[in-house]
N, C-alpha and C. Protein backbone atom coordinates (compact mmCIF):
# COMPACT_ATOMS: atom_id res chain seq x y z
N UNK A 1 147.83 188.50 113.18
CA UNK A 1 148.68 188.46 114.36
C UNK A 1 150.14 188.51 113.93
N UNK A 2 150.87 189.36 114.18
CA UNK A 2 152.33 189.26 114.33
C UNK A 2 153.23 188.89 114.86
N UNK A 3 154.10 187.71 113.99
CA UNK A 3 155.23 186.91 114.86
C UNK A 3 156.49 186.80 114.35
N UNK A 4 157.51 187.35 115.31
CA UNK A 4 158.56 187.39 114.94
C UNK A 4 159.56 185.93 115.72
N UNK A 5 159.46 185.07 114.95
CA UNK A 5 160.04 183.91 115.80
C UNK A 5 161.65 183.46 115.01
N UNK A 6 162.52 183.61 116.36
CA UNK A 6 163.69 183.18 115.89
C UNK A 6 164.53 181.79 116.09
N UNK A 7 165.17 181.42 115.65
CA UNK A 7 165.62 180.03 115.48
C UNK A 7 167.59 180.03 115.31
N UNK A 8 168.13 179.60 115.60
CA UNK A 8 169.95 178.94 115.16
C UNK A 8 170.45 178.89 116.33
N UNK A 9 169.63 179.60 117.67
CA UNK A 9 170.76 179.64 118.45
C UNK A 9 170.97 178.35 119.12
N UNK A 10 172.14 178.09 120.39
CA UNK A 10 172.47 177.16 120.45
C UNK A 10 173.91 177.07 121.68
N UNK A 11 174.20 175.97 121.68
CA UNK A 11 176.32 176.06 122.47
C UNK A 11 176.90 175.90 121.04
N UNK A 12 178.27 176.90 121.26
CA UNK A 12 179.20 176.15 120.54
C UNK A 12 180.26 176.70 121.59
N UNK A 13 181.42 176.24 121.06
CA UNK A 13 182.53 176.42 121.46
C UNK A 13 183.38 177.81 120.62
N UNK A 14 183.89 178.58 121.61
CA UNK A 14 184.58 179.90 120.54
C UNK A 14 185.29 179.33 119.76
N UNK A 15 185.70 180.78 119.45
CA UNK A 15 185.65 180.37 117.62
C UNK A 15 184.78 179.58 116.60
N UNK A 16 184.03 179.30 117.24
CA UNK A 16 182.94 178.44 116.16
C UNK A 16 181.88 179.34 115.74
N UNK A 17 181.15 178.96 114.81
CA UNK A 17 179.98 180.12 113.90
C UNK A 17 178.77 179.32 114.42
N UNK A 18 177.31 180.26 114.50
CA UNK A 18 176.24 180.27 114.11
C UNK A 18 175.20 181.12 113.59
N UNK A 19 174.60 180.76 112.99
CA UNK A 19 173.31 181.43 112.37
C UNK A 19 171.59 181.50 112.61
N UNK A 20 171.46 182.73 112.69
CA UNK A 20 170.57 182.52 113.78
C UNK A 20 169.52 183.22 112.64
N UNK A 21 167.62 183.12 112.53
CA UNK A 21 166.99 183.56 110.87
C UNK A 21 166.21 183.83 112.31
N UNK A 22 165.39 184.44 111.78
CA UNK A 22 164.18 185.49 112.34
C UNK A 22 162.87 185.34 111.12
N UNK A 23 161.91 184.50 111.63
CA UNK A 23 160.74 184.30 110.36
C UNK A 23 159.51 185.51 110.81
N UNK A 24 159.32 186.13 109.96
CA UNK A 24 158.32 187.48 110.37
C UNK A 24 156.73 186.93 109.39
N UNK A 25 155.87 187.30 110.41
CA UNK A 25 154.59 186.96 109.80
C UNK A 25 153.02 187.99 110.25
N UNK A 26 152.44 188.29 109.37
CA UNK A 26 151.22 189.38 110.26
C UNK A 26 151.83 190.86 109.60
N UNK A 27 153.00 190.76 108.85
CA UNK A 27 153.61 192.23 108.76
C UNK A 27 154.02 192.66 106.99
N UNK A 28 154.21 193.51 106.56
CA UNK A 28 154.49 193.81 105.41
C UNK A 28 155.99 193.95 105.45
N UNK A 29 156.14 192.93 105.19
CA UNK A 29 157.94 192.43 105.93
C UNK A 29 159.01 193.68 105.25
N UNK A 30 158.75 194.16 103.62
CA UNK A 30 159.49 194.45 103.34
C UNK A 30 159.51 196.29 103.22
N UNK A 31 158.54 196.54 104.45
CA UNK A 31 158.64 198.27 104.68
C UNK A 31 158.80 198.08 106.16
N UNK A 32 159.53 197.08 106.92
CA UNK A 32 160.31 196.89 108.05
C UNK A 32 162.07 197.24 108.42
N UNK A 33 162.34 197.83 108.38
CA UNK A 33 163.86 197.54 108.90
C UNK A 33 164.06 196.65 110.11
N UNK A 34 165.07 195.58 110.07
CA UNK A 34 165.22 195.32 111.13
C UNK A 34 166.52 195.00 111.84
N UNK A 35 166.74 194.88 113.49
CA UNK A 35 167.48 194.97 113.91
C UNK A 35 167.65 193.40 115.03
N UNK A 36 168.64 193.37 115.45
CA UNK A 36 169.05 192.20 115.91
C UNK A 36 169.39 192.89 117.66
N UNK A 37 169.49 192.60 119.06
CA UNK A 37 169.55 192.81 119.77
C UNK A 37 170.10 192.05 120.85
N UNK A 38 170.54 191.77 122.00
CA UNK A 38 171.07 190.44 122.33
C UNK A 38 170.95 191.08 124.44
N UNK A 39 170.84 190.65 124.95
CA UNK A 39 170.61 190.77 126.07
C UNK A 39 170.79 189.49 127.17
N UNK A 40 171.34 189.67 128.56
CA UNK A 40 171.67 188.59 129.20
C UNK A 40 171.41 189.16 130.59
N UNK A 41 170.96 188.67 131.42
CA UNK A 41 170.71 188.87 132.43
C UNK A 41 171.48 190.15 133.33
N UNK A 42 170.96 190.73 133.61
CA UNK A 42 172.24 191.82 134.66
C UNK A 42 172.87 192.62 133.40
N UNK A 43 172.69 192.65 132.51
CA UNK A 43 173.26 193.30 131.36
C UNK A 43 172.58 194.67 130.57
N UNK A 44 173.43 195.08 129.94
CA UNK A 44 172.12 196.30 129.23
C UNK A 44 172.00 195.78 127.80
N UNK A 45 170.81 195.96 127.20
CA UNK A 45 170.56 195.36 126.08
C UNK A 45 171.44 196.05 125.29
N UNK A 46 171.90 195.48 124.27
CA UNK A 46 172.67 195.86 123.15
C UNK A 46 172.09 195.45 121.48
N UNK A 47 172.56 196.96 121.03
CA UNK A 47 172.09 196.70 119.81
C UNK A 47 173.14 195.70 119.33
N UNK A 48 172.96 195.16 118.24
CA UNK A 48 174.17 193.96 118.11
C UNK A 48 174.31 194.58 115.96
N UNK A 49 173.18 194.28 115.64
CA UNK A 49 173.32 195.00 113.94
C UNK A 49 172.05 194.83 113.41
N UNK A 50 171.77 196.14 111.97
CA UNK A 50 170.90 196.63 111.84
C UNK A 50 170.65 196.47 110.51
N UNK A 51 169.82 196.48 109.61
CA UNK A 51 169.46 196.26 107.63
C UNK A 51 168.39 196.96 107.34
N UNK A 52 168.41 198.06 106.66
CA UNK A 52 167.13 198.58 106.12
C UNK A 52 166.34 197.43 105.35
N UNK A 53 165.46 198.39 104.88
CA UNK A 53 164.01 197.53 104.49
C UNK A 53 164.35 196.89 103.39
N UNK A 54 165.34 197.34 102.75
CA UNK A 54 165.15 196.48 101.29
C UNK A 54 167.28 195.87 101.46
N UNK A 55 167.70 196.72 102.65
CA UNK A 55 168.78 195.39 102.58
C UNK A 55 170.26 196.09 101.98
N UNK A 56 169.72 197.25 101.89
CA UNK A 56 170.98 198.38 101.25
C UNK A 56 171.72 198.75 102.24
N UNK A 57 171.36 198.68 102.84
CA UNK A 57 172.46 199.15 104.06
C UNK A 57 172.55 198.95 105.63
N UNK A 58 173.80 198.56 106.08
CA UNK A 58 173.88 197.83 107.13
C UNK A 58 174.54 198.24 108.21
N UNK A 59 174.92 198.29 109.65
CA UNK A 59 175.46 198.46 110.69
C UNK A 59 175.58 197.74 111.84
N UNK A 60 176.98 197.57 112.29
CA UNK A 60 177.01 196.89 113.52
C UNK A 60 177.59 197.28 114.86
N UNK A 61 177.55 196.66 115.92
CA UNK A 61 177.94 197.18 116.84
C UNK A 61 179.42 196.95 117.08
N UNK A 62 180.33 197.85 117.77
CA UNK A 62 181.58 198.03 117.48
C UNK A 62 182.37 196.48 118.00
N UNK A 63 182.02 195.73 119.18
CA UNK A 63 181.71 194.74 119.32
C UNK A 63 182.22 193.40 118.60
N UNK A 64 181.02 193.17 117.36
CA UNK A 64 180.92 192.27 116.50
C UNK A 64 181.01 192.46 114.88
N UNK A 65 181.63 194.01 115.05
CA UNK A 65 182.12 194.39 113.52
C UNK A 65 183.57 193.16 113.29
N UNK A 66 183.36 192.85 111.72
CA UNK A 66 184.17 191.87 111.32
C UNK A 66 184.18 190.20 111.26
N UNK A 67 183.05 189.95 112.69
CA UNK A 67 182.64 188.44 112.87
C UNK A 67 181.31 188.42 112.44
N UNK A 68 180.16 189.18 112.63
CA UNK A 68 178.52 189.23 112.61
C UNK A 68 178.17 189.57 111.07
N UNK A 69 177.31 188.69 110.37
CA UNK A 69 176.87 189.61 109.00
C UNK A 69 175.34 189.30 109.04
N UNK A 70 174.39 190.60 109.29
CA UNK A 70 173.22 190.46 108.99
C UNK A 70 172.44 190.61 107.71
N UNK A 71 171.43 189.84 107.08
CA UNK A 71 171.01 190.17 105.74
C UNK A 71 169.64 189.72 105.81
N UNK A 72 168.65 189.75 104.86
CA UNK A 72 167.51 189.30 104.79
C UNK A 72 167.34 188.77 103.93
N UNK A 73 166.33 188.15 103.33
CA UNK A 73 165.30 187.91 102.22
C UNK A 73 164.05 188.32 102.58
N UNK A 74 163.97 189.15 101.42
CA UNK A 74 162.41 189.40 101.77
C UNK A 74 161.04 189.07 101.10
N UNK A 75 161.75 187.78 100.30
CA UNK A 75 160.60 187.18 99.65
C UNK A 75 160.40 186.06 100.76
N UNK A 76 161.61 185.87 101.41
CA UNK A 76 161.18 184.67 102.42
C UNK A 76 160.57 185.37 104.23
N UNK A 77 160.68 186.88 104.11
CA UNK A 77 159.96 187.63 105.34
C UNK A 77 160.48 186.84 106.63
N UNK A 78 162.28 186.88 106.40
CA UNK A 78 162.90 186.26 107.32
C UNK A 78 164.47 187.44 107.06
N UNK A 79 165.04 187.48 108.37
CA UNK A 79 166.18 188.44 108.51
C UNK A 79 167.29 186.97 109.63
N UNK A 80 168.55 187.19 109.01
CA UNK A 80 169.35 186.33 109.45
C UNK A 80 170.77 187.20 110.35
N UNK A 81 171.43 186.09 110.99
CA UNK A 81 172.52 187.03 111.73
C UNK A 81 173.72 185.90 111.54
N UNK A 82 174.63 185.87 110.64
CA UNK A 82 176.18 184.83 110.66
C UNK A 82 176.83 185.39 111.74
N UNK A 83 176.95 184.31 112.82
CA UNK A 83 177.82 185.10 113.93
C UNK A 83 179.56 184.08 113.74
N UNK A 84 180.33 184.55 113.27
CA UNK A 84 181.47 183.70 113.29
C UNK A 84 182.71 184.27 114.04
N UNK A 85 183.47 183.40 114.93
CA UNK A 85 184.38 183.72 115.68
C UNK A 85 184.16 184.20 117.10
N UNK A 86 183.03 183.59 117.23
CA UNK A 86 182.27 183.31 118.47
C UNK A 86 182.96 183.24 119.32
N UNK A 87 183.15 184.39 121.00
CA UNK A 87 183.85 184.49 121.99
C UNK A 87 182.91 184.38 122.62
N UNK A 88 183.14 183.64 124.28
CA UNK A 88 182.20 183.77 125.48
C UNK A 88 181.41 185.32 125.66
N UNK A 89 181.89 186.05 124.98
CA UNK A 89 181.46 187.22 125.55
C UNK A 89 179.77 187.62 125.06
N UNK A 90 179.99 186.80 123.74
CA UNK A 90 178.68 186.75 122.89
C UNK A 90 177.51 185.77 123.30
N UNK A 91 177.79 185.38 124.84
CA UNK A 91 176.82 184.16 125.33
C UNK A 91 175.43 185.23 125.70
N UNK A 92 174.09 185.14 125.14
CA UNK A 92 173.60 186.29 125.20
C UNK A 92 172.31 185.67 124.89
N UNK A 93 170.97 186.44 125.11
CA UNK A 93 169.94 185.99 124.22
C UNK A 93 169.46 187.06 123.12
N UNK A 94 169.37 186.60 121.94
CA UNK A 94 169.24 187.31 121.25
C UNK A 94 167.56 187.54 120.11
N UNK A 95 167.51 189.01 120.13
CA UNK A 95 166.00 188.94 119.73
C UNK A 95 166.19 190.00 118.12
N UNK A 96 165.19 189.34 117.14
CA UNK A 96 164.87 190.33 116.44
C UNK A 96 163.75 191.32 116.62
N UNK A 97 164.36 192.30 116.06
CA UNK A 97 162.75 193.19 116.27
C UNK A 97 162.74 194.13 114.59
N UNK A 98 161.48 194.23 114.41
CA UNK A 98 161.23 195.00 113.33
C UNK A 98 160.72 196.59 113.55
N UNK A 99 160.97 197.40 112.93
CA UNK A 99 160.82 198.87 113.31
C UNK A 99 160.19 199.24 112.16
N UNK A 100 159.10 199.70 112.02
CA UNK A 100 158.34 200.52 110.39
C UNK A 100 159.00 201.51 109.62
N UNK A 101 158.76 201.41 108.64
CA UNK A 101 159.65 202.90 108.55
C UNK A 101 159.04 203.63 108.16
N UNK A 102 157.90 203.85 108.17
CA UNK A 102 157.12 205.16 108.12
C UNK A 102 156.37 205.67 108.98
N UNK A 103 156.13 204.77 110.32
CA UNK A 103 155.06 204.77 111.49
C UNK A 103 156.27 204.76 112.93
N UNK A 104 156.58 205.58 113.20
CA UNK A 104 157.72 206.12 114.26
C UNK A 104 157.06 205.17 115.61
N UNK A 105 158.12 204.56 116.09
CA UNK A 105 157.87 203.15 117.46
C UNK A 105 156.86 202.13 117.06
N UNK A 106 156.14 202.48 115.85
CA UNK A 106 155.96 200.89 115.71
C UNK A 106 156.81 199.29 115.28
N UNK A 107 157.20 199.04 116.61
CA UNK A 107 158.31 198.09 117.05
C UNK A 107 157.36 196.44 117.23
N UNK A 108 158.46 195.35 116.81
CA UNK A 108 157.38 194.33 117.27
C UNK A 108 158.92 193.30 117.30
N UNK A 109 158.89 193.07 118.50
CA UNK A 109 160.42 191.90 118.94
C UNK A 109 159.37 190.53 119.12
N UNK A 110 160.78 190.02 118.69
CA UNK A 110 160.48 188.08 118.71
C UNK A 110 160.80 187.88 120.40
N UNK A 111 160.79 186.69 120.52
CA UNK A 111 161.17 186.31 122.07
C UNK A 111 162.70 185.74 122.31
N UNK A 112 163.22 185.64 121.53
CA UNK A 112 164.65 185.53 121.31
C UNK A 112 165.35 183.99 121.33
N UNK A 113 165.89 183.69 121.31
CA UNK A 113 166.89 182.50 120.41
C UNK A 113 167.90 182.48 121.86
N UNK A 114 168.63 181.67 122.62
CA UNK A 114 169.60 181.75 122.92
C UNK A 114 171.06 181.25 122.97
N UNK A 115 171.76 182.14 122.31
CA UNK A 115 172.92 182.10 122.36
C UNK A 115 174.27 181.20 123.34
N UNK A 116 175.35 180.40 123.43
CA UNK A 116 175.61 179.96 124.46
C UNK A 116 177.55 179.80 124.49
N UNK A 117 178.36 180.28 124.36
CA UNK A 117 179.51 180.00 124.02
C UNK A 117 180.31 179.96 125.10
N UNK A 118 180.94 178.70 125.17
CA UNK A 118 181.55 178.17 126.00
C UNK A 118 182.44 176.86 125.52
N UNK A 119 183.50 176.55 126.11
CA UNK A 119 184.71 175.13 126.12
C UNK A 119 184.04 174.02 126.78
């Protein structure tokens, strides 16, 4: 069975950091790329940032370039997101999802973590 369950989120107050890990299980974690996503009600989902399978290379959304750093371990079959400099705007729920990289839409999202920034 495959589970992508995520964990850090939380309130803080802007400008403040959190970290949010994504534990993957049921999957061959490390022929996954994965991506981070964040969505809020009335909103359109957004990609938020992205790490190939082994972690070489990375992208974010124009957004949270400069505050967000995503990375993995993949001996621990967990993908993380440093969100620092946290604005209300980032109040969101946020999900990982893993994408194959050899099997085109085989996709498998967690249920997401939520996010909360506010004074």
């Amino acid at each position: 069975q495959v589970q992508l369950v995520e964990s850090g989120g939380g309130l803080v107050q802007p400008g403040g950091s959190l970290r949010l890990s994504c534990a993957a299980s049921g999957i061959t974690f490390s022929v996954y790329a994965m991506t981070w996503y964040r969505q809020a009600p009335g909103k359109e989902r957004e990609l938020v940032a992205a790490i190939t399978s082994a972690g070489g290379s990375t992208n974010y959304a124009d957004s949270v370039k400069g505050r967000f750093t995503i990375s993995r371990d993949n001996a621990k079959n967990t993908v993380y997101l440093q969100m620092n400099s946290l604005k209300p705007e980032d109040t969101d729920v946020y999900c990982c999802v893993a994408h194959h990289n050899y099997v085109p839409r085989l996709d498998y999202w967690g249920r997401g973590t939520q996010v909360a920034v506010s004074s």
